[in-house]
PDB file of N, CA and C in Angstrom:
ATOM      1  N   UNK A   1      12.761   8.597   5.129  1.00  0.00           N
ATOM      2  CA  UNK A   1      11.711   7.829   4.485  1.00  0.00           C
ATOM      3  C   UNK A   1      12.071   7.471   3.041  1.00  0.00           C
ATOM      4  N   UNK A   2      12.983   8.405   2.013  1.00  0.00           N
ATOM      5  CA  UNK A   2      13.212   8.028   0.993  1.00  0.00           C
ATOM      6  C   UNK A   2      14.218   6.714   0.956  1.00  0.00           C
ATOM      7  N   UNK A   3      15.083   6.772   2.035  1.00  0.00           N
ATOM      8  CA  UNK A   3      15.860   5.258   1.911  1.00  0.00           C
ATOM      9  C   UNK A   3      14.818   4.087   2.183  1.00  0.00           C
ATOM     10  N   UNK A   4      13.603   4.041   3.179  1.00  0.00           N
ATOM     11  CA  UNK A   4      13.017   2.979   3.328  1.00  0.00           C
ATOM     12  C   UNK A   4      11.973   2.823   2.634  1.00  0.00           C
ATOM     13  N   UNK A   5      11.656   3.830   1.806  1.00  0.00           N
ATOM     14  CA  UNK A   5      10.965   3.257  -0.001  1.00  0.00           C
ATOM     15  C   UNK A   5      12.047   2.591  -0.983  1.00  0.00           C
ATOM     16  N   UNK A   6      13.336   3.294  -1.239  1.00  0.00           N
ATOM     17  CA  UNK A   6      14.156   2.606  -1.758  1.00  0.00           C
ATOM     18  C   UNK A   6      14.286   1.311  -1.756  1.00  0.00           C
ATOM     19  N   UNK A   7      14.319   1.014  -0.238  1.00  0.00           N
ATOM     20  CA  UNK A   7      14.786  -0.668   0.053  1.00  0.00           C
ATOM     21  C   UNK A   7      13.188  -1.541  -0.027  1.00  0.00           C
ATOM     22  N   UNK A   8      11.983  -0.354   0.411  1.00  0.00           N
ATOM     23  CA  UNK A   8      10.776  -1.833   0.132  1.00  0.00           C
ATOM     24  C   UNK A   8      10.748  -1.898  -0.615  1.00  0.00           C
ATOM     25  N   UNK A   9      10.606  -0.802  -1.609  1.00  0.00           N
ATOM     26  CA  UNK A   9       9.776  -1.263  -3.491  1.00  0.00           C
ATOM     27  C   UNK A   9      10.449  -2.276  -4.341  1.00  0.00           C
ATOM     28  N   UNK A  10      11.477  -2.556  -4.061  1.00  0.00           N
ATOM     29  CA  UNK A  10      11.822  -4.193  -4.576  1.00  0.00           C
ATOM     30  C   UNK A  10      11.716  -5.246  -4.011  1.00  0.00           C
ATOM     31  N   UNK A  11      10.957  -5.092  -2.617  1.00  0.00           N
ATOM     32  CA  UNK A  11      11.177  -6.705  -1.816  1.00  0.00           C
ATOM     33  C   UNK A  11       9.653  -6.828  -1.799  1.00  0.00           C
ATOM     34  N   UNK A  12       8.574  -6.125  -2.004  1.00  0.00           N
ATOM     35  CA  UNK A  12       7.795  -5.655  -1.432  1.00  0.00           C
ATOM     36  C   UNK A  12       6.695  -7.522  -1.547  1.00  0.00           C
ATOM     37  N   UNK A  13       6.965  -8.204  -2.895  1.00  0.00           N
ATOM     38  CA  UNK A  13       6.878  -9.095  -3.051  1.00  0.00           C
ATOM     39  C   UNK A  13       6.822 -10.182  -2.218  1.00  0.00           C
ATOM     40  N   UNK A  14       7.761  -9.684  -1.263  1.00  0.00           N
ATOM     41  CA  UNK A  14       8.094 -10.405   0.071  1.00  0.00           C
ATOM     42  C   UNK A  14       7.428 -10.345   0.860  1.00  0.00           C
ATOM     43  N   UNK A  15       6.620  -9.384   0.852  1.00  0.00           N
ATOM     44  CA  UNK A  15       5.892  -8.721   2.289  1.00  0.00           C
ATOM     45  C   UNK A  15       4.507  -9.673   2.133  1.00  0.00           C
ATOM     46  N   UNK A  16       4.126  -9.828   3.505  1.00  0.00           N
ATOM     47  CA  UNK A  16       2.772 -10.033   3.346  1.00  0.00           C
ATOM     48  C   UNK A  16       1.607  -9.032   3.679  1.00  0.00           C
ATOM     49  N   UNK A  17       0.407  -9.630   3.663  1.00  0.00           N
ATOM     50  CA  UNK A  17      -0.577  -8.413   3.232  1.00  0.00           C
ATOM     51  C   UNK A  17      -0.411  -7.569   4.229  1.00  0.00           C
ATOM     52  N   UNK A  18      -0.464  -7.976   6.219  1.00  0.00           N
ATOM     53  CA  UNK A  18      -0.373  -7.183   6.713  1.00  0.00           C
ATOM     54  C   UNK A  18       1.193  -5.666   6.595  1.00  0.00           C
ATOM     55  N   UNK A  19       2.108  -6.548   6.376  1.00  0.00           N
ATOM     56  CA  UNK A  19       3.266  -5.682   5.829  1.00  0.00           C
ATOM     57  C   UNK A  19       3.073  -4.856   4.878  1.00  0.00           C
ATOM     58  N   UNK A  20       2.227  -5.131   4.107  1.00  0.00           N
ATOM     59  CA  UNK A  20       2.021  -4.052   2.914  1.00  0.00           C
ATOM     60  C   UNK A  20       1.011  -3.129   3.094  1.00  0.00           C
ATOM     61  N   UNK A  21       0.303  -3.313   3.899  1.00  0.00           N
ATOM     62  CA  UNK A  21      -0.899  -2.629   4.908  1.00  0.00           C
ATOM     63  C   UNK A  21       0.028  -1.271   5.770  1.00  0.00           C
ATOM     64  N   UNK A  22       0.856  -2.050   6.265  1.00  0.00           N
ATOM     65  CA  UNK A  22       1.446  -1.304   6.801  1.00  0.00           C
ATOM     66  C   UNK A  22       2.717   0.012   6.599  1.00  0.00           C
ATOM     67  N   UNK A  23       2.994  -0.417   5.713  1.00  0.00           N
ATOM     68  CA  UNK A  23       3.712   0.384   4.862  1.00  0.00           C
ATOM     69  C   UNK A  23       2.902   1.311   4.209  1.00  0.00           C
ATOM     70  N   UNK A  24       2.205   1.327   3.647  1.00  0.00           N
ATOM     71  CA  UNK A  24       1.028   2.186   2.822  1.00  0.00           C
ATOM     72  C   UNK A  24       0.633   2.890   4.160  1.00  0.00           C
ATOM     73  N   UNK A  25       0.477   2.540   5.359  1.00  0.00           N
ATOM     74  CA  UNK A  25      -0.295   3.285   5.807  1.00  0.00           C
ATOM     75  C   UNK A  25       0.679   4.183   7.063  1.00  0.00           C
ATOM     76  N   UNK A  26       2.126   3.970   7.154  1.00  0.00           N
ATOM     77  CA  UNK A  26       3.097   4.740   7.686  1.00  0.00           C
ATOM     78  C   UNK A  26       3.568   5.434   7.032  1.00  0.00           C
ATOM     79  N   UNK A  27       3.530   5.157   5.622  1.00  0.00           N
ATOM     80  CA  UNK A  27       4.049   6.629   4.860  1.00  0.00           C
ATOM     81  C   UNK A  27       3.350   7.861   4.718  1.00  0.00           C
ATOM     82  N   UNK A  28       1.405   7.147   4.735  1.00  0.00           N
ATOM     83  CA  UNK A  28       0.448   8.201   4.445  1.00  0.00           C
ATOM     84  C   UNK A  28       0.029   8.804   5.958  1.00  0.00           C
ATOM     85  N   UNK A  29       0.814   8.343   7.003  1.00  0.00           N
ATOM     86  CA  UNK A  29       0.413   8.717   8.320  1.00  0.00           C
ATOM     87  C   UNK A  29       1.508  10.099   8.299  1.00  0.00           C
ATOM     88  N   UNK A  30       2.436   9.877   7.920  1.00  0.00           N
ATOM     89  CA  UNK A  30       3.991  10.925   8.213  1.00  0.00           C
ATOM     90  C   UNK A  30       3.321  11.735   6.710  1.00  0.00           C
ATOM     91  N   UNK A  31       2.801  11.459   6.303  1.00  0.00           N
ATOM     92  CA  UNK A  31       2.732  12.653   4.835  1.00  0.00           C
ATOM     93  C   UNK A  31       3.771  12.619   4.081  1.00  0.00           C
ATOM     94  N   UNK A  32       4.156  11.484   3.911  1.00  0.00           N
ATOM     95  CA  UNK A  32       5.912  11.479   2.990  1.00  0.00           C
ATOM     96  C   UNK A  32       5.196  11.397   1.493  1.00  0.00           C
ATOM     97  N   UNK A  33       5.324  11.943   0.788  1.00  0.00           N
ATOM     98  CA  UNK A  33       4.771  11.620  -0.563  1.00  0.00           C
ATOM     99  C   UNK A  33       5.876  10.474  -1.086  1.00  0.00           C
ATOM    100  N   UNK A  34       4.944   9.563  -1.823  1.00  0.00           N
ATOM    101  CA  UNK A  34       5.702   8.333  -2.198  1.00  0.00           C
ATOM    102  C   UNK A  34       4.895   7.981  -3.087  1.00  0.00           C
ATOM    103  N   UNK A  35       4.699   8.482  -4.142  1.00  0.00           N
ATOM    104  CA  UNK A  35       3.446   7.895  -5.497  1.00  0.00           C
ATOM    105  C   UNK A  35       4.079   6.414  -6.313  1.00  0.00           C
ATOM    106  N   UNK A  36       5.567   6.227  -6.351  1.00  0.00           N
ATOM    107  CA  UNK A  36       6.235   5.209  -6.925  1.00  0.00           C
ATOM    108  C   UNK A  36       6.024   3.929  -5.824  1.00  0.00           C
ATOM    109  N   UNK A  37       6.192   4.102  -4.747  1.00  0.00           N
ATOM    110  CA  UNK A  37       6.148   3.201  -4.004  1.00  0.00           C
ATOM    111  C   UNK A  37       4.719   3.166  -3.600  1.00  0.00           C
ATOM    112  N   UNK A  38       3.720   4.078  -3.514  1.00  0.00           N
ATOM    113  CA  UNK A  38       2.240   3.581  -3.706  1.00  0.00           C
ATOM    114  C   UNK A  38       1.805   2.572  -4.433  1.00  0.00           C
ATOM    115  N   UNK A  39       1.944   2.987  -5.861  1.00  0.00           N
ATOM    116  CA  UNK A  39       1.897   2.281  -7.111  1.00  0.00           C
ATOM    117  C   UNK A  39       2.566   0.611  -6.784  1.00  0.00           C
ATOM    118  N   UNK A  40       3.713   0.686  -6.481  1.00  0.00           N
ATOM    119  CA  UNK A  40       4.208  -0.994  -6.379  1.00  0.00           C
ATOM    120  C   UNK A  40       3.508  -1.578  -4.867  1.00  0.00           C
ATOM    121  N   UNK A  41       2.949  -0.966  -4.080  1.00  0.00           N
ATOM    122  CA  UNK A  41       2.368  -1.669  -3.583  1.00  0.00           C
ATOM    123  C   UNK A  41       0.860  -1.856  -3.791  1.00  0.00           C
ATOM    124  N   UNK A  42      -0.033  -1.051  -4.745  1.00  0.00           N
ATOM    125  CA  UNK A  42      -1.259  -1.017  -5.301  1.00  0.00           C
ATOM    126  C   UNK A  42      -1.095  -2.483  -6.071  1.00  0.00           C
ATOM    127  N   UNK A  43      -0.177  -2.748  -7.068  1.00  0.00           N
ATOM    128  CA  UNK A  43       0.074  -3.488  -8.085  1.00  0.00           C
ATOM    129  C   UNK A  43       0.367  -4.889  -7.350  1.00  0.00           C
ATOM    130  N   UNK A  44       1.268  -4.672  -5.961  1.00  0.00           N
ATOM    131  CA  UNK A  44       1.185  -6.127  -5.470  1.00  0.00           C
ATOM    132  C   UNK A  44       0.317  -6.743  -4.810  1.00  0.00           C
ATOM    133  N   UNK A  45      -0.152  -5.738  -4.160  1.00  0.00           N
ATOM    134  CA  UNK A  45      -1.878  -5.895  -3.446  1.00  0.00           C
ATOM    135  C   UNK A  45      -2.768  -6.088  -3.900  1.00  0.00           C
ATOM    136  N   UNK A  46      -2.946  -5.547  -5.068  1.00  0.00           N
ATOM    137  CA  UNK A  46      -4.520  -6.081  -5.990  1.00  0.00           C
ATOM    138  C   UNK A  46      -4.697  -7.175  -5.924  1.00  0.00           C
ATOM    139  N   UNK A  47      -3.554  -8.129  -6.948  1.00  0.00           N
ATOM    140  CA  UNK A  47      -4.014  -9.555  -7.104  1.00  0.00           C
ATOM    141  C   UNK A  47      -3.993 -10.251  -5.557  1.00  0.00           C
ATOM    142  N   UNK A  48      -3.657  -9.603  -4.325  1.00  0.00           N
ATOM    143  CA  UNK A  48      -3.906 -10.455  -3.298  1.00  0.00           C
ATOM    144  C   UNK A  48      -4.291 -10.302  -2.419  1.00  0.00           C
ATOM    145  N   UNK A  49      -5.596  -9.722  -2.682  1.00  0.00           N
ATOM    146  CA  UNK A  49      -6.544  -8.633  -1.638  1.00  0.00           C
ATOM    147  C   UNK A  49      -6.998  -9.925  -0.788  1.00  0.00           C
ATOM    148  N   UNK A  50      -7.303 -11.145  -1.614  1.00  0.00           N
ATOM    149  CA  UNK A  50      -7.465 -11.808  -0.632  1.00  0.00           C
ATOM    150  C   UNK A  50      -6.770 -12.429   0.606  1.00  0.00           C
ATOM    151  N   UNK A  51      -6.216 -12.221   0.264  1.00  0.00           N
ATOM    152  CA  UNK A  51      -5.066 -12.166   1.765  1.00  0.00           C
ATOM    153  C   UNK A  51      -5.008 -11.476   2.822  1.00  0.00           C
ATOM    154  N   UNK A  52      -5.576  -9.968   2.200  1.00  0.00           N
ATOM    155  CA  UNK A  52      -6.023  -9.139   3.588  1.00  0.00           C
ATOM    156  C   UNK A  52      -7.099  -9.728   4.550  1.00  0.00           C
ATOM    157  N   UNK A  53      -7.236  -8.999   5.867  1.00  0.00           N
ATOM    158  CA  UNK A  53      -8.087  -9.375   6.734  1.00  0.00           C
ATOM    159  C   UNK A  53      -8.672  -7.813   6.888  1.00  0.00           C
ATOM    160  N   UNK A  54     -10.025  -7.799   7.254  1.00  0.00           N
ATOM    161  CA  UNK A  54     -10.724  -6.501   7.009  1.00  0.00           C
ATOM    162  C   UNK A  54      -9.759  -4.879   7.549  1.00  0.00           C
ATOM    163  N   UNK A  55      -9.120  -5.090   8.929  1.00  0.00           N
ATOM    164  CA  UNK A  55      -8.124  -4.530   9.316  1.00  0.00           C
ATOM    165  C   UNK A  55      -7.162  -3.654   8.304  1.00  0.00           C
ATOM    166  N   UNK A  56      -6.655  -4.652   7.393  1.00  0.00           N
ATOM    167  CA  UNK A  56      -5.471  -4.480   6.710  1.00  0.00           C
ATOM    168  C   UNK A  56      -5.774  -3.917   5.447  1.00  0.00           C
ATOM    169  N   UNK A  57      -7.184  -4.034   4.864  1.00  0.00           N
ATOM    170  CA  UNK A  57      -7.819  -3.416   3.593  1.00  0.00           C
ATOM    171  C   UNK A  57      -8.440  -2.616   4.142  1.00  0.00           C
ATOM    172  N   UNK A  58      -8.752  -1.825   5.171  1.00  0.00           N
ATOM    173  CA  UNK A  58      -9.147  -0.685   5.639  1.00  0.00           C
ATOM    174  C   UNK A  58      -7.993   0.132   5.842  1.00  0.00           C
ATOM    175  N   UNK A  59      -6.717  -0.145   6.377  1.00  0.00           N
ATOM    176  CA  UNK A  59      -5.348   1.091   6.770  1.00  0.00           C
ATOM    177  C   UNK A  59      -5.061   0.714   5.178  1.00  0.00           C
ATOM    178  N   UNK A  60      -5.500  -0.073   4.380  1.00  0.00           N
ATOM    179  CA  UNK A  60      -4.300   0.505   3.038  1.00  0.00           C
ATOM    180  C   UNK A  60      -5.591   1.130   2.163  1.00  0.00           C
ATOM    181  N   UNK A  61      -6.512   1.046   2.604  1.00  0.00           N
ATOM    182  CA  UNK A  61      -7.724   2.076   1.612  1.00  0.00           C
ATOM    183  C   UNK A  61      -7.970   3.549   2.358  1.00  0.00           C
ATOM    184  N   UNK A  62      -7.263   3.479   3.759  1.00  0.00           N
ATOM    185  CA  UNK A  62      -7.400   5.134   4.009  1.00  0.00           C
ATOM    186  C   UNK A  62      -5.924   5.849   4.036  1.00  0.00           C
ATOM    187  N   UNK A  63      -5.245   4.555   3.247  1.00  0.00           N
ATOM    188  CA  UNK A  63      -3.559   5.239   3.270  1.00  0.00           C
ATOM    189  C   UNK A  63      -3.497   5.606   1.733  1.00  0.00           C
ATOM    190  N   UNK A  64      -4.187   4.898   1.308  1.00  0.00           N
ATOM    191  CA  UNK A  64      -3.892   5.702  -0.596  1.00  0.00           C
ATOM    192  C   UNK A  64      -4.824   7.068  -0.255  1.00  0.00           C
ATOM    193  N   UNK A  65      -6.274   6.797  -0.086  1.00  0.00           N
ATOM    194  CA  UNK A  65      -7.056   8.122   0.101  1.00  0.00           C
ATOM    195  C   UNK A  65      -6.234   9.333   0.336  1.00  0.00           C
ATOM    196  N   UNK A  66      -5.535   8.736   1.975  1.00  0.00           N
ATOM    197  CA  UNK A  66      -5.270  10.001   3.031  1.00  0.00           C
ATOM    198  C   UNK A  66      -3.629  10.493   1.954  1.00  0.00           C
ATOM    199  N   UNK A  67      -3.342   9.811   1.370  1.00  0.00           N
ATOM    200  CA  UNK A  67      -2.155  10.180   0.118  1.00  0.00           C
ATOM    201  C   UNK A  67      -2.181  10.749  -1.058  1.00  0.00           C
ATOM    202  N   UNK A  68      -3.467  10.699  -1.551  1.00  0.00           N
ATOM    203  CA  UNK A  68      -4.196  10.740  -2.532  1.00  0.00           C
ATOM    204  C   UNK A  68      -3.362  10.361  -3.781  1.00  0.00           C
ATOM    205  N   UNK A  69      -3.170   9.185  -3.496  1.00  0.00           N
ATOM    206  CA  UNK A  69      -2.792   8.443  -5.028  1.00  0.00           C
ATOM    207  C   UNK A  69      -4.175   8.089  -5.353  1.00  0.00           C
ATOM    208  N   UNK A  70      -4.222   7.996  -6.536  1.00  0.00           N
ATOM    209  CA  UNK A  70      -5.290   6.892  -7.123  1.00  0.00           C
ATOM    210  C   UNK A  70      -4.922   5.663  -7.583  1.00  0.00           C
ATOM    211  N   UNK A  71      -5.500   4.882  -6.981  1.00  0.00           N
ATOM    212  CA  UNK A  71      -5.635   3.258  -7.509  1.00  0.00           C
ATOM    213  C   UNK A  71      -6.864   2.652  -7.681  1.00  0.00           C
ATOM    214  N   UNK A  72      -7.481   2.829  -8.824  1.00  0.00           N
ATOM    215  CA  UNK A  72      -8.804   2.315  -9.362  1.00  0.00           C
ATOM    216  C   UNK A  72      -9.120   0.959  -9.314  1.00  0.00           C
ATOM    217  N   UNK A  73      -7.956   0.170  -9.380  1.00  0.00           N
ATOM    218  CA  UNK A  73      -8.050  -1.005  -9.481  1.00  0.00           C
ATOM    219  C   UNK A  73      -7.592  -1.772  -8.151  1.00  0.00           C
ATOM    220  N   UNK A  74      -6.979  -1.134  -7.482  1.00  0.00           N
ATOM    221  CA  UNK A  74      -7.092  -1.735  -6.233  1.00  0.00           C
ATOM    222  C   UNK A  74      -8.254  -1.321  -5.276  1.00  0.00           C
ATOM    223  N   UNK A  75      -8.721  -0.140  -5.796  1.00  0.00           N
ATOM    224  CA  UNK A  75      -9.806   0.298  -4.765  1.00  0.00           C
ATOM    225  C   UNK A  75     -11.052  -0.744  -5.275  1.00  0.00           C
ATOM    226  N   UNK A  76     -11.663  -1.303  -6.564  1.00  0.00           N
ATOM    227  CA  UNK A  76     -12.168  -2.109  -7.296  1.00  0.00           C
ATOM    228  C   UNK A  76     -11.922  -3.496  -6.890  1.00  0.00           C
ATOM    229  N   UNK A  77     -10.523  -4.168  -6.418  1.00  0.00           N
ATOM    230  CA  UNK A  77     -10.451  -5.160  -6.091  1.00  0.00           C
ATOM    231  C   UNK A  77     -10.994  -5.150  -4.273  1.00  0.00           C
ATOM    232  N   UNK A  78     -10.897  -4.413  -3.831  1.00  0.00           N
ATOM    233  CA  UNK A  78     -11.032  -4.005  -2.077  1.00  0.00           C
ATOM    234  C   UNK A  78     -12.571  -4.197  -2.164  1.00  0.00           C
ATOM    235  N   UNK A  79     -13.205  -3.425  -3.452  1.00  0.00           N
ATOM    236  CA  UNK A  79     -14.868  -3.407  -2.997  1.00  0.00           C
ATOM    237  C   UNK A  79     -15.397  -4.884  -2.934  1.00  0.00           C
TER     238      UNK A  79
END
C-alpha cells in the first residue's frame, strides 16, 4: 500500500471524483494509515465536491471518519 500512495499522491489531480472516492475509501477499508495521502486527496476533493455523486461523498466521508483523519473543510464542503 505504501508504493500505491507513493504513485497516487501526485497524479491524484488526474483522478476523478469517483477515483478519489475510491482510493480514500480502500485504504480506510485495509486500515493502512495514510494521513499524507488523506490530506492530498481532502485538498483535491474539496474544491470539487461537486463532482461527486451522493455514492462517492458518502465512501470518502466514511473513509476519512473510519481513518480518522480530520478534514474540516472537506467535511464542510460535503455538508
Amino acid at each position: 500500500f505504501e508504493a500505491i500512495a507513493a504513485e497516487a499522491q501526485p497524479r491524484l489531480r488526474e483522478f476523478n471524483a469517483q477515483e478519489l472516492a475510491n482510493t480514500a475509501w480502500a485504504f480506510a477499508t485495509a486500515d493502512v494509515p495514510a494521513t499524507e495521502l488523506f490530506g492530498a486527496i481532502a485538498a483535491e476533493a474539496q474544491p470539487r465536491i461537486g463532482e461527486f455523486n451522493s455514492q462517492a461523498l458518502a465512501n470518502t466521508a466514511w473513509a476519512f471518519a473510519k481513518a480518522g483523519v480530520p478534514a474540516t473543510e472537506l467535511f464542510e464542503a460535503i455538508a
